[in-house]
PDB file of N, CA and C in Angstrom:
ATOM      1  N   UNK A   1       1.749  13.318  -2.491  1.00  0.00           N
ATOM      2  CA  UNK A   1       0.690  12.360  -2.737  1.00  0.00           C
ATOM      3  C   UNK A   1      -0.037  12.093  -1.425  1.00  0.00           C
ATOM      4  N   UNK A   2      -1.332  12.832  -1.149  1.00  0.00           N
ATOM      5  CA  UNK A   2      -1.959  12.609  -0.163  1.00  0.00           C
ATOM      6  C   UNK A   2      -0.950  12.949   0.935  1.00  0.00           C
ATOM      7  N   UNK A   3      -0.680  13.881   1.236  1.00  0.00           N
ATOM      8  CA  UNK A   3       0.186  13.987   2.420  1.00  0.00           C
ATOM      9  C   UNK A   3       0.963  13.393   2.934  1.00  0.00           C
ATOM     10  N   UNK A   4       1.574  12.114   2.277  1.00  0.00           N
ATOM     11  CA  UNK A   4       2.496  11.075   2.518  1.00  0.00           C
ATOM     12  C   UNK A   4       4.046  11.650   2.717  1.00  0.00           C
ATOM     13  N   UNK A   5       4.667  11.179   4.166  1.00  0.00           N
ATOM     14  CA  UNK A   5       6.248  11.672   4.030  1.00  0.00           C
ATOM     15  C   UNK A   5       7.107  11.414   3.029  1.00  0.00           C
ATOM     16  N   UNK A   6       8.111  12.166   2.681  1.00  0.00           N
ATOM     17  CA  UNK A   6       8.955  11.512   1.694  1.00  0.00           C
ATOM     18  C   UNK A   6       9.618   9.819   1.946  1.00  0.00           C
ATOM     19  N   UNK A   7       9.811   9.500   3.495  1.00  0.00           N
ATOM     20  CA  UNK A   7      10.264   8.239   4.256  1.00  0.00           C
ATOM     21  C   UNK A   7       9.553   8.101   5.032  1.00  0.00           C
ATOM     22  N   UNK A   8      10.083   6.934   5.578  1.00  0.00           N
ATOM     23  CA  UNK A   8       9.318   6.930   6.976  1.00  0.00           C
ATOM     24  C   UNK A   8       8.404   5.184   6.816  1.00  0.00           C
ATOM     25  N   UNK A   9       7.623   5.086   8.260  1.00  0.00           N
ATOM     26  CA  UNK A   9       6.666   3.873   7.620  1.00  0.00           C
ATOM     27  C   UNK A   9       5.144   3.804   8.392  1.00  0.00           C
ATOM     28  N   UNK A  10       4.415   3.445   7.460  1.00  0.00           N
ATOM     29  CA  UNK A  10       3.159   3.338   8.112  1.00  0.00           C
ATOM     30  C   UNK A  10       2.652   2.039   8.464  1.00  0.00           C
ATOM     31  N   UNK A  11       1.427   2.070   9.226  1.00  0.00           N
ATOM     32  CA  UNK A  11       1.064   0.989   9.715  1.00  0.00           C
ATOM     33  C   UNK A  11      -0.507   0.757   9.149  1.00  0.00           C
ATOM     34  N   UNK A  12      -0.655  -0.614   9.434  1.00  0.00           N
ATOM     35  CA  UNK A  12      -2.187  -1.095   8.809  1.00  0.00           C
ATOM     36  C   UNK A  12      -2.777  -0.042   8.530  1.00  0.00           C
ATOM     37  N   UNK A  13      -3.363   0.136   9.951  1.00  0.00           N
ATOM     38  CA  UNK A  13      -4.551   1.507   9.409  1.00  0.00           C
ATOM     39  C   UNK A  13      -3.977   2.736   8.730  1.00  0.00           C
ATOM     40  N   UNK A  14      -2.722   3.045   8.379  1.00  0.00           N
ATOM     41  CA  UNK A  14      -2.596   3.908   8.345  1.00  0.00           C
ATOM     42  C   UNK A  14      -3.015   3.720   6.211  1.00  0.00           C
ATOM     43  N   UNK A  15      -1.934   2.473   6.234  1.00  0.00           N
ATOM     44  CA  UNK A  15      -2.305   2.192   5.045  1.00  0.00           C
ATOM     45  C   UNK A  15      -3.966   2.242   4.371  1.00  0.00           C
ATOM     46  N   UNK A  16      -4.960   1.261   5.102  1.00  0.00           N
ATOM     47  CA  UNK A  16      -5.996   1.168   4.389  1.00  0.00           C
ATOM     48  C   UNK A  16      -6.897   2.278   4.365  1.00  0.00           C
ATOM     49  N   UNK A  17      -6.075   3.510   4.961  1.00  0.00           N
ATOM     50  CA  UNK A  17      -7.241   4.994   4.914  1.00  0.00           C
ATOM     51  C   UNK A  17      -6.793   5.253   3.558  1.00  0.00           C
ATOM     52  N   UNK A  18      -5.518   4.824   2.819  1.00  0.00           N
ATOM     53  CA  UNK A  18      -5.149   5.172   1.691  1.00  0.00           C
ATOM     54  C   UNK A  18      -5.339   4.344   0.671  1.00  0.00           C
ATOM     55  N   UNK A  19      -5.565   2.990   0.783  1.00  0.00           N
ATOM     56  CA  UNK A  19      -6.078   1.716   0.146  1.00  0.00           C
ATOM     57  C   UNK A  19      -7.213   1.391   0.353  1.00  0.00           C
ATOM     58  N   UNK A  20      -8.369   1.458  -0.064  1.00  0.00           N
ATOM     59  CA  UNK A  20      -9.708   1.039   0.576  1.00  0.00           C
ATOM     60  C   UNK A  20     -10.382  -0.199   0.718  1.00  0.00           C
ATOM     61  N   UNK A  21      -9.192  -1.047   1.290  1.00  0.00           N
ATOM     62  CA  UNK A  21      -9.891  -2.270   1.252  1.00  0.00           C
ATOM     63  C   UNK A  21     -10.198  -2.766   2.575  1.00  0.00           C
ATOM     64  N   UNK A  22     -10.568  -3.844   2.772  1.00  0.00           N
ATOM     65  CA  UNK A  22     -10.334  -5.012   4.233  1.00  0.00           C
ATOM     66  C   UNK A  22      -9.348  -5.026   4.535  1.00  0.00           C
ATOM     67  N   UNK A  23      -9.336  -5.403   5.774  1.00  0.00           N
ATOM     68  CA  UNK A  23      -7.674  -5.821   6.250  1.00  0.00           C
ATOM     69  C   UNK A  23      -7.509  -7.274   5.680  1.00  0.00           C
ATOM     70  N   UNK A  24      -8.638  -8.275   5.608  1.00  0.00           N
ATOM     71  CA  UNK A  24      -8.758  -9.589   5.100  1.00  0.00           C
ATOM     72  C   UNK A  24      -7.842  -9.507   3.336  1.00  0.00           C
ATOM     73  N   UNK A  25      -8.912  -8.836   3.251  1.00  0.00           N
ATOM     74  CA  UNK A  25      -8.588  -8.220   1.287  1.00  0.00           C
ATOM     75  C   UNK A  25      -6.740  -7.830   1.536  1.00  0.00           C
ATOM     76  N   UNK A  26      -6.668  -6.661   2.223  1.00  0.00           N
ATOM     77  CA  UNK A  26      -5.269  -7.007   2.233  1.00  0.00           C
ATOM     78  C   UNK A  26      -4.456  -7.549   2.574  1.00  0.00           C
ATOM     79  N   UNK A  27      -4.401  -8.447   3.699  1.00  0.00           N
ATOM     80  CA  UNK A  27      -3.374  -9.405   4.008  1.00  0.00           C
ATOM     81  C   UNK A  27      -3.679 -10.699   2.581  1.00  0.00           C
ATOM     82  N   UNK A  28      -4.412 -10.898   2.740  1.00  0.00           N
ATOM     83  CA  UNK A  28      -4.953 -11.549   1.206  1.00  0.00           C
ATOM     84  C   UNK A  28      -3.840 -11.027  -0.226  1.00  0.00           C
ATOM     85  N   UNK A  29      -4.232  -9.852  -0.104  1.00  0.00           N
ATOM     86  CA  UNK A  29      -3.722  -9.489  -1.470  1.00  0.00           C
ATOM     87  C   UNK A  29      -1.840  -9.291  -1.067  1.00  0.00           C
ATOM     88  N   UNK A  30      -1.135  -9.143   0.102  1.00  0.00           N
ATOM     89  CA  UNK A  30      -0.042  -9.441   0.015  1.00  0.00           C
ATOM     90  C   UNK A  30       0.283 -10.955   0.289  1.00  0.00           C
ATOM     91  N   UNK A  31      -0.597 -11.654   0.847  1.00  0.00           N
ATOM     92  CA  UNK A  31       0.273 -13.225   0.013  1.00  0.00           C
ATOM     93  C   UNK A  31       0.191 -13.023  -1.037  1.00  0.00           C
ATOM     94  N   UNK A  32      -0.133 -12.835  -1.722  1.00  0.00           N
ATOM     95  CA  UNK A  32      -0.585 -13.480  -3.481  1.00  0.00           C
ATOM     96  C   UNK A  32       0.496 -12.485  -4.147  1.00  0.00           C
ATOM     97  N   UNK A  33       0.899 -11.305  -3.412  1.00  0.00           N
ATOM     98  CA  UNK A  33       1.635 -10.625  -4.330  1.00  0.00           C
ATOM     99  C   UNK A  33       0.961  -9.307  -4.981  1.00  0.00           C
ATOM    100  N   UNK A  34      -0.424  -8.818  -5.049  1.00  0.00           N
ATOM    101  CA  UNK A  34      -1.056  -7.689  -5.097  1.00  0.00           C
ATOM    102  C   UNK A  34      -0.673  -6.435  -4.319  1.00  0.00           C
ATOM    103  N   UNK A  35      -0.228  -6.794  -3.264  1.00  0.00           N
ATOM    104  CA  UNK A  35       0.369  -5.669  -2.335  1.00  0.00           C
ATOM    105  C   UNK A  35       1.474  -6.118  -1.644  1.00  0.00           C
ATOM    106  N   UNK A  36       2.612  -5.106  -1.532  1.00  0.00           N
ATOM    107  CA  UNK A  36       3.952  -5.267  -0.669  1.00  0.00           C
ATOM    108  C   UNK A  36       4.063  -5.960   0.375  1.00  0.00           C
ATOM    109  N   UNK A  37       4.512  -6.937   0.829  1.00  0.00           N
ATOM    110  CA  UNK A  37       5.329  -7.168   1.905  1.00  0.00           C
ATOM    111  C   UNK A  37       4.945  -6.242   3.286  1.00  0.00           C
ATOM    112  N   UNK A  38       5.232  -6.139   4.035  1.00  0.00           N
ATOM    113  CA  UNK A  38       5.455  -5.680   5.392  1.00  0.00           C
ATOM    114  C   UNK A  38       6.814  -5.535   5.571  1.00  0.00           C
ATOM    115  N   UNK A  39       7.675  -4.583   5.909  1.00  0.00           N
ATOM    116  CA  UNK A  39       8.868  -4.096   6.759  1.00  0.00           C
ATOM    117  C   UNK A  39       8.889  -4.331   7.940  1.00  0.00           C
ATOM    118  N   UNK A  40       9.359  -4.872   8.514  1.00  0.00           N
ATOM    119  CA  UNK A  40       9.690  -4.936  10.194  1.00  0.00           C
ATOM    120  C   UNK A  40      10.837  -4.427  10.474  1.00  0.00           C
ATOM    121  N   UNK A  41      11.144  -3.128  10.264  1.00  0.00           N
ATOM    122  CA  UNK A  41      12.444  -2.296  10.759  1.00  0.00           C
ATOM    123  C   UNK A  41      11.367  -1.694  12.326  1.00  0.00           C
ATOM    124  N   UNK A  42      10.695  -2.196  12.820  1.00  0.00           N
ATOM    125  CA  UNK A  42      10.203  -1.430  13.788  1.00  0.00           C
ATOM    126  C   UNK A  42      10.364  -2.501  14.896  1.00  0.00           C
ATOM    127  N   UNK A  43      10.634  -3.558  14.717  1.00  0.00           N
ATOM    128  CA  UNK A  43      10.478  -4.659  15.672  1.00  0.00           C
ATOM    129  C   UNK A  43       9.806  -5.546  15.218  1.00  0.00           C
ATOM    130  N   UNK A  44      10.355  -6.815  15.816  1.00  0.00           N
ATOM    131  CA  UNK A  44       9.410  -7.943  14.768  1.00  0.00           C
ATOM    132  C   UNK A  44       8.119  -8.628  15.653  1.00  0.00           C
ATOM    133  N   UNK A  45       7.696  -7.682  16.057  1.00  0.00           N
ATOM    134  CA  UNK A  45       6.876  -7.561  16.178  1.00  0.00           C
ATOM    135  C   UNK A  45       5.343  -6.733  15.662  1.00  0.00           C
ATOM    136  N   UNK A  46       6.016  -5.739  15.408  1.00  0.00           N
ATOM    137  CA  UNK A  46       5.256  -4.225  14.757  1.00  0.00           C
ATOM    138  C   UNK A  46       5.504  -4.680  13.402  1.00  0.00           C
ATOM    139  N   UNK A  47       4.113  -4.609  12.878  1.00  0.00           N
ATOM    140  CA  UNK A  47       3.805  -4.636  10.894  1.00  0.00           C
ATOM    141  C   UNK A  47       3.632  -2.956  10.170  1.00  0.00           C
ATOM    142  N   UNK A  48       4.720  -2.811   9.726  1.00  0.00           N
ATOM    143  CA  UNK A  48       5.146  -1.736   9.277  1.00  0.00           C
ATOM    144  C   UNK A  48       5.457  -1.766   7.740  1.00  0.00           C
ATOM    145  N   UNK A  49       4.553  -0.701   6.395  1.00  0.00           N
ATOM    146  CA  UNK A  49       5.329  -0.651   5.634  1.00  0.00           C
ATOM    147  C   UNK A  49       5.936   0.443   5.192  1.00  0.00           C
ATOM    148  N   UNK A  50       7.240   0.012   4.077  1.00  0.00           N
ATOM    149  CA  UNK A  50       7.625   1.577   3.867  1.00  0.00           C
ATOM    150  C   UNK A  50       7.124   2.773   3.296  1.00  0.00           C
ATOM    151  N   UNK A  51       7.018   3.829   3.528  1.00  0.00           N
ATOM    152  CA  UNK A  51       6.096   5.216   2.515  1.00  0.00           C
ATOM    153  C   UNK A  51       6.101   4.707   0.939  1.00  0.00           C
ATOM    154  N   UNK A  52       7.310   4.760   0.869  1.00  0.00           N
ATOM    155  CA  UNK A  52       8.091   4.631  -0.171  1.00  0.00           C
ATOM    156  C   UNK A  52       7.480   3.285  -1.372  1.00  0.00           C
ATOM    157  N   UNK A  53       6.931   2.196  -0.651  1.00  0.00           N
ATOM    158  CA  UNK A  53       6.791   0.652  -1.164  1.00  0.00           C
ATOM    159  C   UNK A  53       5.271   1.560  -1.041  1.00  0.00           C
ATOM    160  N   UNK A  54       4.480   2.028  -0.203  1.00  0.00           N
ATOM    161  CA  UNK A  54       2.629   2.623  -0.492  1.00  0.00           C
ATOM    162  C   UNK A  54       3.018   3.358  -1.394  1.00  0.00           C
ATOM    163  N   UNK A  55       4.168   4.312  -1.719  1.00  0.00           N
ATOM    164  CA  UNK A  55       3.561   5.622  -2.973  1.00  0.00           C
ATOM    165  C   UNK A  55       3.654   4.946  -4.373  1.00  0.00           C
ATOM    166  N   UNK A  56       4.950   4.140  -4.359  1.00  0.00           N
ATOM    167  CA  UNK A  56       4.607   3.167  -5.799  1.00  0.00           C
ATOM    168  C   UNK A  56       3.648   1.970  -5.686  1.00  0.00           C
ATOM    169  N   UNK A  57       2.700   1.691  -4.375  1.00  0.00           N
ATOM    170  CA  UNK A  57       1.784   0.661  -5.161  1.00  0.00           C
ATOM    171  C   UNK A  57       0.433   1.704  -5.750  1.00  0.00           C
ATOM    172  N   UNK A  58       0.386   3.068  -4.535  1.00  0.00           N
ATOM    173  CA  UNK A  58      -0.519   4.214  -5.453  1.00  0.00           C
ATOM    174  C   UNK A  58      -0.352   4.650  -7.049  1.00  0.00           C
ATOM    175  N   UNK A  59       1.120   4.773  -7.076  1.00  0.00           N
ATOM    176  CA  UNK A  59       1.140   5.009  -8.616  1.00  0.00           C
ATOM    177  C   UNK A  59       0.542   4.179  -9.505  1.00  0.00           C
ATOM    178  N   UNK A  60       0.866   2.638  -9.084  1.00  0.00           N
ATOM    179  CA  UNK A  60       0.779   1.877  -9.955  1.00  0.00           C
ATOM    180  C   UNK A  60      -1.172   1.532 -10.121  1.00  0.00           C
ATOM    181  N   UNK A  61      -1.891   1.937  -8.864  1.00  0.00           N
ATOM    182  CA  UNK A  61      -3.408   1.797  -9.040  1.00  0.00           C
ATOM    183  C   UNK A  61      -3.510   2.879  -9.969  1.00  0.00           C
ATOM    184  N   UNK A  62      -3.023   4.232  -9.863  1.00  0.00           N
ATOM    185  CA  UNK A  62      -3.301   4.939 -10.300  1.00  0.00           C
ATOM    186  C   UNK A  62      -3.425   5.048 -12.288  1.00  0.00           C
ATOM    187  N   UNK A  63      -1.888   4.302 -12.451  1.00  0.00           N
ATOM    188  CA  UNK A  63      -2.282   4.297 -14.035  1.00  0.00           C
ATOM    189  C   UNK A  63      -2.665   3.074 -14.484  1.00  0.00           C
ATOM    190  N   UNK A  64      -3.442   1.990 -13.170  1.00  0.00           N
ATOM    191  CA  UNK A  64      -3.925   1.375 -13.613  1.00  0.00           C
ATOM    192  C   UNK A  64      -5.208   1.416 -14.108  1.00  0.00           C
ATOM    193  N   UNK A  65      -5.724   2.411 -13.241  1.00  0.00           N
ATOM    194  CA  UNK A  65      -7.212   3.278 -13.319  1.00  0.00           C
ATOM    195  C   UNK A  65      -6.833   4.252 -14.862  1.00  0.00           C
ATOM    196  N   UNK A  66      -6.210   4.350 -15.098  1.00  0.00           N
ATOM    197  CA  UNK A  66      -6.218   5.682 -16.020  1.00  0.00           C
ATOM    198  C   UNK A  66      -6.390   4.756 -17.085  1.00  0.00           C
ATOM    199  N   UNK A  67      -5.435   3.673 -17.480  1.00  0.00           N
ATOM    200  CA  UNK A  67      -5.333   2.758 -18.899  1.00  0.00           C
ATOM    201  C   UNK A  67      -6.720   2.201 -19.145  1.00  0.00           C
ATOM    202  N   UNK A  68      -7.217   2.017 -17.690  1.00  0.00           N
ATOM    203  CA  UNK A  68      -8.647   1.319 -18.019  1.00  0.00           C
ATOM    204  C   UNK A  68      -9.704   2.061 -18.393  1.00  0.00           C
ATOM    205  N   UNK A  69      -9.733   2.946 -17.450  1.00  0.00           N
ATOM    206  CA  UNK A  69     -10.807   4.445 -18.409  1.00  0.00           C
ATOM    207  C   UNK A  69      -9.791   4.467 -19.854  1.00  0.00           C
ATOM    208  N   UNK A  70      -9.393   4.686 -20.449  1.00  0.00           N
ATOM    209  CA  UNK A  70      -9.028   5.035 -21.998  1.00  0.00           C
ATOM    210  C   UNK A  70      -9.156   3.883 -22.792  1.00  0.00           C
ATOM    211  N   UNK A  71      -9.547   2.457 -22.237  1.00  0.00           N
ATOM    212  CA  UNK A  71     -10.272   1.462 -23.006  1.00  0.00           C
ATOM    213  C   UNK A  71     -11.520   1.500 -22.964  1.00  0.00           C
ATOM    214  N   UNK A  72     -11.917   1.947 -22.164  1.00  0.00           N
ATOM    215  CA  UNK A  72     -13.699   1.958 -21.894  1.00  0.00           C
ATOM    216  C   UNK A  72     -13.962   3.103 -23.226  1.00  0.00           C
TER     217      UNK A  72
END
């Protein structure tokens, strides 16, 4: 999926080249619960999430996009 490792973790930007939003929009959308958490296995300092927590929130845009085209 998009060249994503099987593990591993990415960071902000790495995420929103794959999410197309704001960084506002997304820190936004993980308070509220729209998007994962942050991992800090890197230092708690470093905002890190897991591959793993981005490929299932992709899946989940993904058949969210699909259910909605087949109502349209």
């Amino acid at each position: 999926m998009q060249g994503l490792p099987e593990t591993g973790y990415l960071r902000l930007k790495q995420v929103l080249t794959l999410i197309p939003v704001s960084r506002s929009t997304w820190w936004a959308g993980v308070r509220c619960g729209r998007y994962p958490k942050p991992t800090y296995a890197l230092g708690e300092r470093i905002t890190a999430w897991s591959v793993e927590d981005i490929r299932a929130l992709l899946s989940k845009v993904a058949v969210t996009k699909v259910d909605s085209e087949r109502a349209a």
